[in-house]
Protein backbone atom coordinates (compact mmCIF):
# COMPACT_ATOMS: atom_id res chain seq x y z
CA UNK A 1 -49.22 52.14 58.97
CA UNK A 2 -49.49 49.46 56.46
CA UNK A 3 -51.81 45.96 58.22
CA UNK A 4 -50.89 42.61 58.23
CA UNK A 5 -53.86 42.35 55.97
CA UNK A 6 -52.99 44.19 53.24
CA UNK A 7 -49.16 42.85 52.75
CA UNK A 8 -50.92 39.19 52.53
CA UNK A 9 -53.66 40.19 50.42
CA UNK A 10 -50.74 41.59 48.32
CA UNK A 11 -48.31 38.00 48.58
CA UNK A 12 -51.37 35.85 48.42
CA UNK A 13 -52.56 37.40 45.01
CA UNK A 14 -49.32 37.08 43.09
CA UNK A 15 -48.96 33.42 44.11
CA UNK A 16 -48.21 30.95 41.61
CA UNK A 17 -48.69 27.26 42.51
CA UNK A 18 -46.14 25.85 39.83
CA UNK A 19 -43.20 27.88 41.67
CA UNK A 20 -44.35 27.01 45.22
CA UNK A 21 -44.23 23.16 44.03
CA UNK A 22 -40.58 23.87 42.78
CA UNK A 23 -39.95 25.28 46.33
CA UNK A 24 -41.09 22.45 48.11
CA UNK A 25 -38.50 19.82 46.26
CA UNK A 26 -35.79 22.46 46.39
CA UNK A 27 -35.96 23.65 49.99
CA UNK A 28 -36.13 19.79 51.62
CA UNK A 29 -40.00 19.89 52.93
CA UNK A 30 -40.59 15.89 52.59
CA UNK A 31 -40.53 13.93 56.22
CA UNK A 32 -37.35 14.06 57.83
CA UNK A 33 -35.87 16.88 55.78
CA UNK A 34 -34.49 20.49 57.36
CA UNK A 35 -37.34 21.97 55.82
CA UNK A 36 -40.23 19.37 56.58
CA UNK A 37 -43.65 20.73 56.70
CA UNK A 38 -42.82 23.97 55.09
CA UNK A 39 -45.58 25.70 52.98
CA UNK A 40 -45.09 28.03 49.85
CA UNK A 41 -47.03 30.63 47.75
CA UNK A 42 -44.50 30.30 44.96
CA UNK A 43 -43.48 33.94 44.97
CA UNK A 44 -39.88 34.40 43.64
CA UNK A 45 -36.66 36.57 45.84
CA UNK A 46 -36.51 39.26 43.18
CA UNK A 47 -40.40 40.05 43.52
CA UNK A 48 -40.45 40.01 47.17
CA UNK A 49 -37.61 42.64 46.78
CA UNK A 50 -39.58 44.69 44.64
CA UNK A 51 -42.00 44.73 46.59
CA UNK A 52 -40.67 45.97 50.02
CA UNK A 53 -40.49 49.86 49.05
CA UNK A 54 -43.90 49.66 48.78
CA UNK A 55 -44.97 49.43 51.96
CA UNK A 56 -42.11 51.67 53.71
CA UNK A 57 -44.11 52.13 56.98
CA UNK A 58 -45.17 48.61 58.20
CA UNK A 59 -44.43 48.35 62.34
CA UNK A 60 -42.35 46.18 63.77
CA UNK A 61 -45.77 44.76 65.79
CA UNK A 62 -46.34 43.81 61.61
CA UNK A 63 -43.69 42.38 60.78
CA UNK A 64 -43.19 40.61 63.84
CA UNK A 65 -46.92 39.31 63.09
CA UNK A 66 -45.51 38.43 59.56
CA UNK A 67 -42.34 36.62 60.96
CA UNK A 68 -44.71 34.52 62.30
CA UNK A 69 -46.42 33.24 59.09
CA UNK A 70 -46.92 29.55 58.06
CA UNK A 71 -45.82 30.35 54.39
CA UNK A 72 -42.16 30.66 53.99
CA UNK A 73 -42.75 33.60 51.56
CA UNK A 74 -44.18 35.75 53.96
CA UNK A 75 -41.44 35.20 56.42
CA UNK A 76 -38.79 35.73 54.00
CA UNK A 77 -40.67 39.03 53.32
CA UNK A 78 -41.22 39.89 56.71
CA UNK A 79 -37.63 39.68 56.90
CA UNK A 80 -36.72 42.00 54.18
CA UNK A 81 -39.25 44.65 55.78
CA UNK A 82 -37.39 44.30 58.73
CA UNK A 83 -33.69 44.84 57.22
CA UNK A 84 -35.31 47.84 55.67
CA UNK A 85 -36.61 48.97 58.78
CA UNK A 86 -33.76 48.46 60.27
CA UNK A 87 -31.49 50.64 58.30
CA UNK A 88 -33.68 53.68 57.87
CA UNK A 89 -34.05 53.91 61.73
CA UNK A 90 -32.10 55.15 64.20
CA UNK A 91 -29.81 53.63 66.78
CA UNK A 92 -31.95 53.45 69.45
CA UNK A 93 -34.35 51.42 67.70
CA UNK A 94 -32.08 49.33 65.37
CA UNK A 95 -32.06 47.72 69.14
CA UNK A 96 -35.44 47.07 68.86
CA UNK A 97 -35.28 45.38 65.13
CA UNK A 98 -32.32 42.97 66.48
CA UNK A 99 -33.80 42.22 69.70
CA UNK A 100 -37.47 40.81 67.71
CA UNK A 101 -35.22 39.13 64.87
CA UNK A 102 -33.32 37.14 67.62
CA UNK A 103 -36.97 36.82 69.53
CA UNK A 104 -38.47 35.46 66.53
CA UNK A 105 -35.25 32.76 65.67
CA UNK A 106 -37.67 30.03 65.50
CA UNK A 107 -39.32 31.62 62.57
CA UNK A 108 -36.00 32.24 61.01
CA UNK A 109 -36.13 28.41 59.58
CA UNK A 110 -34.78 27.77 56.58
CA UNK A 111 -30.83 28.44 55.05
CA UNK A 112 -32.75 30.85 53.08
CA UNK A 113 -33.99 32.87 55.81
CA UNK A 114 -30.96 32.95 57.64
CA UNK A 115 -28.65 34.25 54.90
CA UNK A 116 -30.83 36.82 53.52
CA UNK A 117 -30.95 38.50 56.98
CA UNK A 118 -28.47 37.27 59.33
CA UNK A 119 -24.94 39.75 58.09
CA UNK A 120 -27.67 42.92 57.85
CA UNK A 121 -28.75 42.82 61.34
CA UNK A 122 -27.53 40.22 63.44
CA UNK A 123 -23.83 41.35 62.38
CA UNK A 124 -24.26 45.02 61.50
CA UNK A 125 -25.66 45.44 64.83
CA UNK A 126 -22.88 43.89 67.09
CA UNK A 127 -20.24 45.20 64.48
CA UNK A 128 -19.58 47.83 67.11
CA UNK A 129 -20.75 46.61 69.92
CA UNK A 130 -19.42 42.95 72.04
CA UNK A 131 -19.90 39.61 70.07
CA UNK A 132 -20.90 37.41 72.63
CA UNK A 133 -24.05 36.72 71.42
CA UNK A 134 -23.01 35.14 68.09
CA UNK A 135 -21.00 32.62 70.37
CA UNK A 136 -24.14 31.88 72.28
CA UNK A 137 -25.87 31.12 68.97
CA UNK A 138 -23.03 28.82 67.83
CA UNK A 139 -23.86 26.73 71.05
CA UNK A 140 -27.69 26.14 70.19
CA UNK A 141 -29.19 22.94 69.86
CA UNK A 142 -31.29 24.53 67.09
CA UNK A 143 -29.50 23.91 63.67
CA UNK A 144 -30.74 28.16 62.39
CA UNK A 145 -29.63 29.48 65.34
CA UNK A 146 -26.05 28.12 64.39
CA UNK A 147 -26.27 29.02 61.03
CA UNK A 148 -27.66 32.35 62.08
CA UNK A 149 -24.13 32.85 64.14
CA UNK A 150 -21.46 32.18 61.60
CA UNK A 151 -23.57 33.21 58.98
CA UNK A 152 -23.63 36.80 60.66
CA UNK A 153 -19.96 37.11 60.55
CA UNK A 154 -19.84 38.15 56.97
CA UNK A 155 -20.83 41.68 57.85
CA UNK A 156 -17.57 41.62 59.45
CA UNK A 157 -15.47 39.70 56.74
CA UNK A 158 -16.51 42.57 54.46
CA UNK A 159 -14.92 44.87 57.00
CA UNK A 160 -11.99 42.66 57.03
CA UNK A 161 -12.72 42.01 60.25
CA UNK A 162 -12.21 37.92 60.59
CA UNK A 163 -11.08 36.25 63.93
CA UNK A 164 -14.50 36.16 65.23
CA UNK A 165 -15.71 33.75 61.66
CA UNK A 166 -12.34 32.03 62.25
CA UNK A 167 -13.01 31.32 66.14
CA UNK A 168 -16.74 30.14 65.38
CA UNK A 169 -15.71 28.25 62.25
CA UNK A 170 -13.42 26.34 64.74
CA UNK A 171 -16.05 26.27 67.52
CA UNK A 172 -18.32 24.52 64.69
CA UNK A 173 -15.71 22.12 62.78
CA UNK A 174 -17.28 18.94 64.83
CA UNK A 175 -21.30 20.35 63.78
CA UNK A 176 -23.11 17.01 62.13
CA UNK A 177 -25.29 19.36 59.98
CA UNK A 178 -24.41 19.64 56.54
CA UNK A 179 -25.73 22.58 55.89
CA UNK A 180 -23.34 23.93 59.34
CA UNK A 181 -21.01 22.62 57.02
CA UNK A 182 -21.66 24.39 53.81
CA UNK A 183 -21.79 27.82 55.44
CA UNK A 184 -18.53 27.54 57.42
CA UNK A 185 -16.94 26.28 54.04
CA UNK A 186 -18.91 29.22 52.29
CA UNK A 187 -17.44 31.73 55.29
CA UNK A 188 -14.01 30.67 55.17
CA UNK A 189 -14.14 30.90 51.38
CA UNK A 190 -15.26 34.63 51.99
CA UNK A 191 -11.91 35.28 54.47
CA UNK A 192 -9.93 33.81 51.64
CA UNK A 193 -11.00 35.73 48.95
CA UNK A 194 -9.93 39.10 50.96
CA UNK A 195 -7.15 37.05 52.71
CA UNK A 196 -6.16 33.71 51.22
CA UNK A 197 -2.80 33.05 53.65
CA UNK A 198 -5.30 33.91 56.84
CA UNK A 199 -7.87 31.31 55.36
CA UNK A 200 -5.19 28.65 54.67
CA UNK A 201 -3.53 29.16 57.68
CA UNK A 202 -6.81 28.11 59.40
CA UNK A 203 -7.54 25.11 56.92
CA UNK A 204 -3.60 23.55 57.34
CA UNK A 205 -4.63 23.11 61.48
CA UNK A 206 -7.60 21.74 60.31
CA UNK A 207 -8.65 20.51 56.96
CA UNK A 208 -7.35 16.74 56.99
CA UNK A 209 -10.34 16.31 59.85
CA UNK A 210 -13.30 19.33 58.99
CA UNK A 211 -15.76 17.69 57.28
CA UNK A 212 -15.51 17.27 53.68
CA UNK A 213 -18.24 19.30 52.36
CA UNK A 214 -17.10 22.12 54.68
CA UNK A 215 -13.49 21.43 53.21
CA UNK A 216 -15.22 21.60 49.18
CA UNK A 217 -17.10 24.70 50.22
CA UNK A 218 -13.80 26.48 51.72
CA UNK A 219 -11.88 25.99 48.81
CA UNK A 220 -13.72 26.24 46.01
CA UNK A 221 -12.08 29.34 44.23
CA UNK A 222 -8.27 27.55 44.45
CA UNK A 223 -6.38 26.63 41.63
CA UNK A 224 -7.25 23.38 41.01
CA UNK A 225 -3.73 22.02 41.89
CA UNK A 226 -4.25 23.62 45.31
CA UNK A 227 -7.85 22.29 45.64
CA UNK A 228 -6.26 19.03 44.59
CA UNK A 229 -4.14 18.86 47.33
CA UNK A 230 -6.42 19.34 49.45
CA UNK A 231 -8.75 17.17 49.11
CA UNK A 232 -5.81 14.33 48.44
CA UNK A 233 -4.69 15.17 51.92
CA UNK A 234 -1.13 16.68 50.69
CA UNK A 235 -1.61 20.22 51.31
């Protein structure tokens, strides 16, 4: 089994302080932003990626150990260990990888985080299986936790599946977060692109009081004489 050790010794080593000061402007760290406090290597998506085959045996004990990292690279690493786990495992434990991503929620903090990981276990996991949870989720006081439930809904969008993105989409119309907002607009967008009427039918009960980023987000792929109307408050 691959240690804790050796995956950082691996991140830590291909660090590069010029990205990781990029990271900290672009993912909000400064007081009073989503991300404050959050620390960086400077390690880039695509060579995280690259990196997970090579350590195809790392534990869940590891990458829950991972999850729990003070540098957002290794958490966003741990979490692509864990998708991989996840889908070269059986059923039985696929429980276990869902039940220690929902565990470890707190850790899941940044948008980031959340959409890299949320549709490929959160919602391939209760694609078969009763959706309550996700509506717990939407409740949370915790702003990831949200985002984590509609977010999740995308594995079933791409199944065509969508009343349960439309009902939480509804459920989270009133959110004050913006970036609740941008990834209800970016969900609905995702119905409409499979299902336009289905999307619009939601947006004519309520676009003229969603919020307007959520609104921009939603339909961002109309004609522009659609989008115009819209946003005009003429649709």
């Amino acid at each position: 089994m691959t240690s804790l050790n050796t995956i950082q010794t691996q991140l830590r080593g291909i660090a590069d302080p010029a990205i990781a000061l990029t990271s900290l402007r672009f993912f909000k760290t400064a007081p009073g932003q989503y991300g404050e406090g959050d620390i960086f290597l400077g390690i880039k998506v695509p060579t995280l990626r690259a990196l997970v085959k090579k350590f195809p045996d790392t534990s869940l004990k590891t990458i829950s150990a991972l999850l729990k990292s003070k540098f957002h690279e290794e958490r966003l690493f741990a979490l692509l260990l864990l998708i991989d786990f996840y889908q070269n495992t059986n059923e039985a434990t696929k429980q276990s990888a869902y039940d220690l991503y929902l565990a470890h929620s707190e850790h899941i903090n940044n948008w980031d985080l959340v959409d890299v990981s949320a549709p490929y276990i959160v919602g391939d996991f209760l694609a078969n299986r009763p959706r309550k949870p996700l509506y717990q989720l939407a409740l949370s006081t915790s702003l990831w936790e949200r985002r984590i439930a509609i977010v999740s809904t995308f594995h079933f969008i791409r199944r065509n599946e969508f009343t349960d993105t439309l009902l939480i989409a509804e459920h989270l119309l009133p959110d004050n977060h913006d970036l609740i907002h941008k990834a209800v607009g970016w969900m609905l967008r995702e119905v409409g692109k499979r299902d336009q009427p289905i999307e619009e039918a939601f947006l004519q009960k309520h676009y003229q009081t969603m919020p307007r980023t959520m609104l921009r987000y939603a339909i961002e792929r109309f004609p522009e004489t659609r989008r115009k109307q819209y946003l005009n408050g003429f649709a």
